[in-house]
Protein backbone atom coordinates (compact mmCIF):
# COMPACT_ATOMS: atom_id res chain seq x y z
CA UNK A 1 -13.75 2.81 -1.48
CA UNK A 2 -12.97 -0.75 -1.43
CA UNK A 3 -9.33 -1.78 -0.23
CA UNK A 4 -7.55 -4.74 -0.52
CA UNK A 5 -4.37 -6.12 1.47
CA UNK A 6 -1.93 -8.76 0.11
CA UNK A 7 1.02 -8.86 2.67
CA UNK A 8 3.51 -11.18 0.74
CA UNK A 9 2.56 -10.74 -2.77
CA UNK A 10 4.76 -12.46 -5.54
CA UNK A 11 5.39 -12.66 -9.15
CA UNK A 12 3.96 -15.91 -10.70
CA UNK A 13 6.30 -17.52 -13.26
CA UNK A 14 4.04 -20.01 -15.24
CA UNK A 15 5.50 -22.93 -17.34
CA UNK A 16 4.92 -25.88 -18.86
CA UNK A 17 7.45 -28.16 -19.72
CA UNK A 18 6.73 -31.27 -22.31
CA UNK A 19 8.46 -34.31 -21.05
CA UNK A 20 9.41 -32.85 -17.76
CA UNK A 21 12.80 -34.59 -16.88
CA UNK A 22 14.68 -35.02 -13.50
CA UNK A 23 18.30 -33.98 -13.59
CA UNK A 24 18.07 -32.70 -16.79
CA UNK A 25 18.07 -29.43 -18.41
CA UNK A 26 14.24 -28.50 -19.71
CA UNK A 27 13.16 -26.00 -21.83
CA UNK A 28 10.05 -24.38 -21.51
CA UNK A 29 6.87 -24.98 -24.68
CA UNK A 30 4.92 -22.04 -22.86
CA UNK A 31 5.54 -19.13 -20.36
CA UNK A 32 4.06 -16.18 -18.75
CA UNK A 33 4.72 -13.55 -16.07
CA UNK A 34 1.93 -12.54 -13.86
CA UNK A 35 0.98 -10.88 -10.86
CA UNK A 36 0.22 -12.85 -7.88
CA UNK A 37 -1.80 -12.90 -4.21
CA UNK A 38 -5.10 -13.44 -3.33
CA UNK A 39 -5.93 -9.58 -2.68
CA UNK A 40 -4.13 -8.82 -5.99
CA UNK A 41 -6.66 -11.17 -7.48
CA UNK A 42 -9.98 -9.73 -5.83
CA UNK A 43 -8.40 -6.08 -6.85
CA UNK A 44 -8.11 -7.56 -10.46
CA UNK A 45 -11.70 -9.08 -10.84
CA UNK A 46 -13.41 -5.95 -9.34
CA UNK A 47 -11.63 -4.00 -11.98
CA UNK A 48 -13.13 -6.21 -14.57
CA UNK A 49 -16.36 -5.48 -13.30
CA UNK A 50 -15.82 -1.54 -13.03
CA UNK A 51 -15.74 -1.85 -9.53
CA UNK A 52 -13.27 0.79 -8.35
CA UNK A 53 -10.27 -0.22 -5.55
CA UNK A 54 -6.88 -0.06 -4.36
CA UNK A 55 -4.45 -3.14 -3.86
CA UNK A 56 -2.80 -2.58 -0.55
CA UNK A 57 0.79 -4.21 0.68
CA UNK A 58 4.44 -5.03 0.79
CA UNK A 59 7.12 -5.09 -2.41
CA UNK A 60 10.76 -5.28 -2.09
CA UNK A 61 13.91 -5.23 -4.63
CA UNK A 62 13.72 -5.40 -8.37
CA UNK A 63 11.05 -7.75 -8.27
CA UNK A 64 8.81 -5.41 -6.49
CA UNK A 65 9.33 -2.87 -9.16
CA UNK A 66 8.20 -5.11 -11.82
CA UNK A 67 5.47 -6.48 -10.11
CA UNK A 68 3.95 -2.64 -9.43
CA UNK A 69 4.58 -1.89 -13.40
CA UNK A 70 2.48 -4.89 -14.58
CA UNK A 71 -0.37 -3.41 -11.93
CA UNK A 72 -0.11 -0.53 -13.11
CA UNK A 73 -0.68 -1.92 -16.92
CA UNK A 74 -3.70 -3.68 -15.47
CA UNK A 75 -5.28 -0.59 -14.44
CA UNK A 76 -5.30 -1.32 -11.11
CA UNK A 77 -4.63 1.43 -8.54
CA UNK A 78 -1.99 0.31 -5.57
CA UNK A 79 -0.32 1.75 -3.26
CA UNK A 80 2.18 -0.93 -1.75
CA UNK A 81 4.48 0.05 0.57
CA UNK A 82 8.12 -0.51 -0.08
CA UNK A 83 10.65 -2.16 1.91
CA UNK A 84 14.43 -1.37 1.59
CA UNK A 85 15.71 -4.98 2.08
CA UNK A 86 14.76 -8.44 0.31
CA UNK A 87 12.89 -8.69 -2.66
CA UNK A 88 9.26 -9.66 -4.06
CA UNK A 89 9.03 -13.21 -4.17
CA UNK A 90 8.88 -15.17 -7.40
CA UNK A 91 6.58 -18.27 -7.60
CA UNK A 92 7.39 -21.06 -10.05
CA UNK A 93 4.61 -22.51 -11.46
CA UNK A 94 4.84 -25.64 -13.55
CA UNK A 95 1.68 -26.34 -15.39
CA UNK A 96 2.53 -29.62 -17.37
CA UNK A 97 3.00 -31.34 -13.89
CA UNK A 98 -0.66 -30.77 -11.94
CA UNK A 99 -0.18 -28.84 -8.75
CA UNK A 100 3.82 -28.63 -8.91
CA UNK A 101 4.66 -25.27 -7.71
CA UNK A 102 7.86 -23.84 -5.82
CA UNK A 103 6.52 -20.38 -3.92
CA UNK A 104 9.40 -18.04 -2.33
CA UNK A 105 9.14 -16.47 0.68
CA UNK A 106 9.41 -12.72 0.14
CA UNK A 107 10.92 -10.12 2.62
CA UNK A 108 10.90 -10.00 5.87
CA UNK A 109 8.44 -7.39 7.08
CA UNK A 110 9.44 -5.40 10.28
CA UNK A 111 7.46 -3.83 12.86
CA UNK A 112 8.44 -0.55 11.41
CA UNK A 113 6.63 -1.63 8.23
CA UNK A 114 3.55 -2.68 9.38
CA UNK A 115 3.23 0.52 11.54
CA UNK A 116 3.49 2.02 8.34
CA UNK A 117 0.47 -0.39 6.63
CA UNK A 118 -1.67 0.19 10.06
CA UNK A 119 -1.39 4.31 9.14
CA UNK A 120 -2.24 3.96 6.29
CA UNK A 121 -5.37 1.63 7.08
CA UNK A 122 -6.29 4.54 9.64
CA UNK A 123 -7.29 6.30 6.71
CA UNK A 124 -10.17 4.21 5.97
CA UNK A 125 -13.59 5.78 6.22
CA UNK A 126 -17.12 4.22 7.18
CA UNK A 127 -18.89 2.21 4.61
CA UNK A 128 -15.20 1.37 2.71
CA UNK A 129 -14.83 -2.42 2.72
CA UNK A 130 -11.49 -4.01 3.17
CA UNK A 131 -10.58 -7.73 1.89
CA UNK A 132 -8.28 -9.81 3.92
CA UNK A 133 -7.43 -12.38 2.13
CA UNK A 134 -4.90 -15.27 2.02
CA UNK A 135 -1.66 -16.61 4.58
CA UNK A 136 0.84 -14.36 6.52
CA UNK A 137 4.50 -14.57 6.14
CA UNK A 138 6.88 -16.01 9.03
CA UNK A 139 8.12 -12.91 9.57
CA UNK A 140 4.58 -11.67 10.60
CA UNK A 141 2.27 -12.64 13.83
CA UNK A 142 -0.51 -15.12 13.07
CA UNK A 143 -2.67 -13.06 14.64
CA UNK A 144 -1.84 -9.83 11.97
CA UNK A 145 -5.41 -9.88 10.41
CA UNK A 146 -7.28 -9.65 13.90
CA UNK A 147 -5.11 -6.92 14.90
CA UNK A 148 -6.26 -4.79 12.02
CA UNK A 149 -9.78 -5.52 12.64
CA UNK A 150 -9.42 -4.68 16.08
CA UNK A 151 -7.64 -1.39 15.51
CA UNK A 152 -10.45 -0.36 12.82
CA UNK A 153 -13.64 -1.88 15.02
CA UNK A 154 -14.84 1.99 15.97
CA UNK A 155 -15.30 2.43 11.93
CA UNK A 156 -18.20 0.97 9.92
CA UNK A 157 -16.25 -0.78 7.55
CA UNK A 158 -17.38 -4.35 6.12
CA UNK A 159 -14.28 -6.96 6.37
CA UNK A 160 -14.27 -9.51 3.76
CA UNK A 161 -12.16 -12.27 5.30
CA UNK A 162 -10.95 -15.19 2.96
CA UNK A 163 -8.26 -17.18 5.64
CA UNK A 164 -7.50 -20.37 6.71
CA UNK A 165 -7.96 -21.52 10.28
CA UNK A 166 -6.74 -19.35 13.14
CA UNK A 167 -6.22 -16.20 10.56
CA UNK A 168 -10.09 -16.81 10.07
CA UNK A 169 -11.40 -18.06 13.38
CA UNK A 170 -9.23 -15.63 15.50
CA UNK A 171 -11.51 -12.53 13.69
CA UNK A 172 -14.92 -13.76 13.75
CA UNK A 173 -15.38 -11.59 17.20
CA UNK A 174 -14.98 -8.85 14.79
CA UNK A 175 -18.31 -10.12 12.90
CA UNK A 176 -16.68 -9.83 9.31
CA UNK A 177 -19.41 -9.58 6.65
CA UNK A 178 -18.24 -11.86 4.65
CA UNK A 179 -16.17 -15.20 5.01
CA UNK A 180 -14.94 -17.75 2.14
CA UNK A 181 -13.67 -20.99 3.70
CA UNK A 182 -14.18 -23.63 1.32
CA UNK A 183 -15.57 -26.91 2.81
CA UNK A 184 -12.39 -28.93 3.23
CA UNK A 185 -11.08 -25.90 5.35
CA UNK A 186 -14.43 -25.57 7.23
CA UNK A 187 -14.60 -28.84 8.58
CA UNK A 188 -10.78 -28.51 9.65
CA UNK A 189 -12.36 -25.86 11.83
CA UNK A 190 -14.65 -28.42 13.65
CA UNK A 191 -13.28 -31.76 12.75
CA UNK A 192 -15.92 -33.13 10.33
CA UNK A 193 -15.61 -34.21 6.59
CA UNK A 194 -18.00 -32.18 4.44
CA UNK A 195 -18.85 -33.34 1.11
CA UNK A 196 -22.24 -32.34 0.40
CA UNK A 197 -23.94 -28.65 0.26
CA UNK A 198 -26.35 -29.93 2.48
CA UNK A 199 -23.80 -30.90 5.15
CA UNK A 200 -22.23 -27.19 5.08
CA UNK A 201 -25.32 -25.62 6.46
CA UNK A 202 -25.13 -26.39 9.98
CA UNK A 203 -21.27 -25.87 10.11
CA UNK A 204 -21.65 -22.45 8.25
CA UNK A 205 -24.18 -21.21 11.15
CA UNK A 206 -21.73 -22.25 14.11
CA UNK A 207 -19.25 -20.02 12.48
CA UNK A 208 -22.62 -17.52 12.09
CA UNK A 209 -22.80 -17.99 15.66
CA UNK A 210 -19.09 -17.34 16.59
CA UNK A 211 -19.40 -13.59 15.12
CA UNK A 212 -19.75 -13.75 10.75
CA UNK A 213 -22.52 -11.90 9.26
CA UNK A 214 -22.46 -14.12 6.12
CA UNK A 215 -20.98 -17.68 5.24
CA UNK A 216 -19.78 -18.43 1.45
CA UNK A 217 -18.16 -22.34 1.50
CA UNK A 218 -16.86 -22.78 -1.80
CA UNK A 219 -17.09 -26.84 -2.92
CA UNK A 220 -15.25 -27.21 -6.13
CA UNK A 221 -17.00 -29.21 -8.52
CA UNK A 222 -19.97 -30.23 -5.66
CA UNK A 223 -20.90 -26.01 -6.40
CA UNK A 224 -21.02 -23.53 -3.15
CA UNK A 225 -23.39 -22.40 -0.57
CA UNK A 226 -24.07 -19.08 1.07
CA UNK A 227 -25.48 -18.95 4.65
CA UNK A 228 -26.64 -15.56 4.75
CA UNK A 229 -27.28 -13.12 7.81
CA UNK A 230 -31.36 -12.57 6.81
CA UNK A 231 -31.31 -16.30 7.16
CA UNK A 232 -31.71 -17.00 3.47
CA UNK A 233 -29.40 -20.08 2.32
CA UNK A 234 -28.57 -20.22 -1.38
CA UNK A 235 -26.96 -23.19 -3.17
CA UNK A 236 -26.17 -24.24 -6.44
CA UNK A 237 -24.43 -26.84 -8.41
CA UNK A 238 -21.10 -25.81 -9.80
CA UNK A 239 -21.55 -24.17 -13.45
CA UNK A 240 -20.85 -26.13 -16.04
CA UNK A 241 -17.32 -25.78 -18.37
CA UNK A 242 -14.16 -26.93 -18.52
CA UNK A 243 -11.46 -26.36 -16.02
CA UNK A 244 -8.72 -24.77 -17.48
CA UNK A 245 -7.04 -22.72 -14.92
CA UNK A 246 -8.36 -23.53 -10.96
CA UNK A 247 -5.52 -20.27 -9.42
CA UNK A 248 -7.56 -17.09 -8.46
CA UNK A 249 -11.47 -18.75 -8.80
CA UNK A 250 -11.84 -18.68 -4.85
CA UNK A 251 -10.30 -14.64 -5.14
CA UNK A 252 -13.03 -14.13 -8.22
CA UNK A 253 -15.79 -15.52 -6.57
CA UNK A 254 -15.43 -13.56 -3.12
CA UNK A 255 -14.72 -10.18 -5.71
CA UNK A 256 -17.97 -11.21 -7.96
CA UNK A 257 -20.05 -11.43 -4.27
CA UNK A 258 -19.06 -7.88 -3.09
CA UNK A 259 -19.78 -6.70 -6.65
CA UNK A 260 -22.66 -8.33 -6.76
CA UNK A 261 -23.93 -6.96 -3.57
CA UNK A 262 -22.82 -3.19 -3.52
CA UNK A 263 -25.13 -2.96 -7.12
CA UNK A 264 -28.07 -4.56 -5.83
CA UNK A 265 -28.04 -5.18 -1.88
CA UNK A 266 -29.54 -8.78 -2.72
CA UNK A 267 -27.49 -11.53 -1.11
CA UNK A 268 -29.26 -13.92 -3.89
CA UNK A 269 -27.66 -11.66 -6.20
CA UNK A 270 -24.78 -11.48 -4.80
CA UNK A 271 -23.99 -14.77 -4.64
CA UNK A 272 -24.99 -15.55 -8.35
CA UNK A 273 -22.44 -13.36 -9.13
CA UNK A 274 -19.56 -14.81 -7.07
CA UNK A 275 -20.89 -18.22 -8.28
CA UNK A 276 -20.29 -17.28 -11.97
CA UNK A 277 -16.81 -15.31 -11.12
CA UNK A 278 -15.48 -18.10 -9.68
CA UNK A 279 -16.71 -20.44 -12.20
CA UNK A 280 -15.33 -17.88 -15.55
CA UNK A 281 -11.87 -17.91 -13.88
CA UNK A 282 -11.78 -21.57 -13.98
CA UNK A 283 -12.54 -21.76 -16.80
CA UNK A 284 -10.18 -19.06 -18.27
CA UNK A 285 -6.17 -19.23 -18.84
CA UNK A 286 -6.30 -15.61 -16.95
CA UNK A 287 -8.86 -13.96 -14.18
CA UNK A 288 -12.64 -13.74 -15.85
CA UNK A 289 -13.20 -10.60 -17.79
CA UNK A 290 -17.12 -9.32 -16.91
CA UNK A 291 -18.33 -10.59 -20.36
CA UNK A 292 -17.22 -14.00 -19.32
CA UNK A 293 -19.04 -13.90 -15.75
CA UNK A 294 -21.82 -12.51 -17.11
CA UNK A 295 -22.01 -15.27 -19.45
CA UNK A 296 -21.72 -17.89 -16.98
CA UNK A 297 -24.46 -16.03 -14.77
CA UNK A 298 -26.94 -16.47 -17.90
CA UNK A 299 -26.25 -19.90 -18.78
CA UNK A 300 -26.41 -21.13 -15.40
CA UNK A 301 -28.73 -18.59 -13.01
């Protein structure tokens, strides 16, 4: 079974405005409601590509409830766990004004509910895979997603890790089998500017070195690379089409490389496939459907 955890997951409330003014009241010329969080999104794409799983995580208040009955609609199986106080945050989203976005903060998670999250992770079995993907709350330690791995290490269970700095660097001990860091965030990690696939090579095998079986930087429009553990590197120019929607393609394309790889085994594979989910979410108003990844995967592969 594959799992995946969104602690702090949030309602997305996208807008555009025409003629956005300060100070004044606006009215809205579009609007939709949808679910949001990185693990939400990885659950979501797998779906698309009839890849069974269960969205793992927190929801509070009325918020929460909505945000499990539009899951639910999707299709896809969850089983968050409920907290009595706060509520599921709402993010505004305002997409007539490029990268304008006001993101709540959600509940505050106590110790009491993460016992409850770790219990439930117990259940896990060898061979499931579990995605860890995106930031943790305030109310949470930094060091949440390590703690998991190292309370699961005994089980054979592949970690898909797609964090930011310490959240990512603190687990590599844990040799997850895949990480995502795009290349802005991986040459945070060593202080280097990386704007070429060819300069993400030797950066991806010092984080190879530090404990991850396999390396996926994503690079925007420059394409992506995958530094694989059988030492084969694949990279690729980004797929041609126009960007329409940029939320969720980092989430498709790390769902599209676990697809890709439980069907076939083949990390070439594989990474076609995250390539082109990545790429069909851009370029869709919503997360790609499997006709549009496949589509991208024979235009482009």
């Amino acid at each position: 079974m594959i799992y995946t955890i969104t602690v702090n997951p949030s309602l997305d409330y996208i807008v555009s405005v025409d003629d956005f003014k300060l100070g004044l009241t606006n009215r809205t010329s579009s609007e939709k409601l949808l679910p949001g969080g990185k693990g939400i999104n990885v659950s979501q794409v797998l779906m698309n590509l009839g890849v069974e799983n269960t969205a793992l995580g927190f929801v509070a208040g009325f918020t929460g409830d909505a945000l499990v009955r539009e899951l639910e609609r999707r299709g896809i199986r969850q089983e968050f766990i409920r907290i009595d106080k706060g509520m599921t945050r709402i993010n505004v989203k305002l997409k007539s004004i490029d990268g304008t976005e006001i993101n709540g903060q959600g509940p505050d998670i106590g110790e009491a509910d993460l016992e409850r999250l770790m219990k439930r992770l117990d259940e896990l079995q060898d061979n499931d895979v579990l995605f860890l993907a995106g930031s943790i709350p305030g109310s949470i330690s930094s060091d949440l997603y390590r703690n998991i791995m190292l309370r699961l290490q005994k089980k054979n269970i592949l970690f898909v890790v797609d964090a930011t700095r310490e959240l990512l660097t603190n687990v590599l001990e844990f040799h997850p089998f895949l990480i995502k860091p795009n290349n802005h965030e991986l040459g945070e990690i060593f202080g280097v500017e990386l704007n070429t696939r060819e300069s993400v090579v030797p950066y991806a095998r010092k984080l190879q070195e530090m404990g991850a079986r396999n390396v996926l930087v994503s690079m925007a429009g420059e394409g992506s690379v995958l530094v694989a553990e059988d030492n084969t590197v694949v990279s690729h120019e980004a797929p041609k089409g126009v960007l329409v929607n940029g939320v969720g393609a980092g989430d498709s394309m790390v769902a599209g490389f676990m697809a890709g790889y439980m069907k076939t085994g083949d990390y070439e594979y594989a990474y076609k496939m995250g390539a082109s989910a990545g790429s069909a979410s851009a370029f869709s108003e919503d997360l790609a459907t499997e006709e549009e990844i496949m589509k991208v995967m024979q235009d482009n592969f």
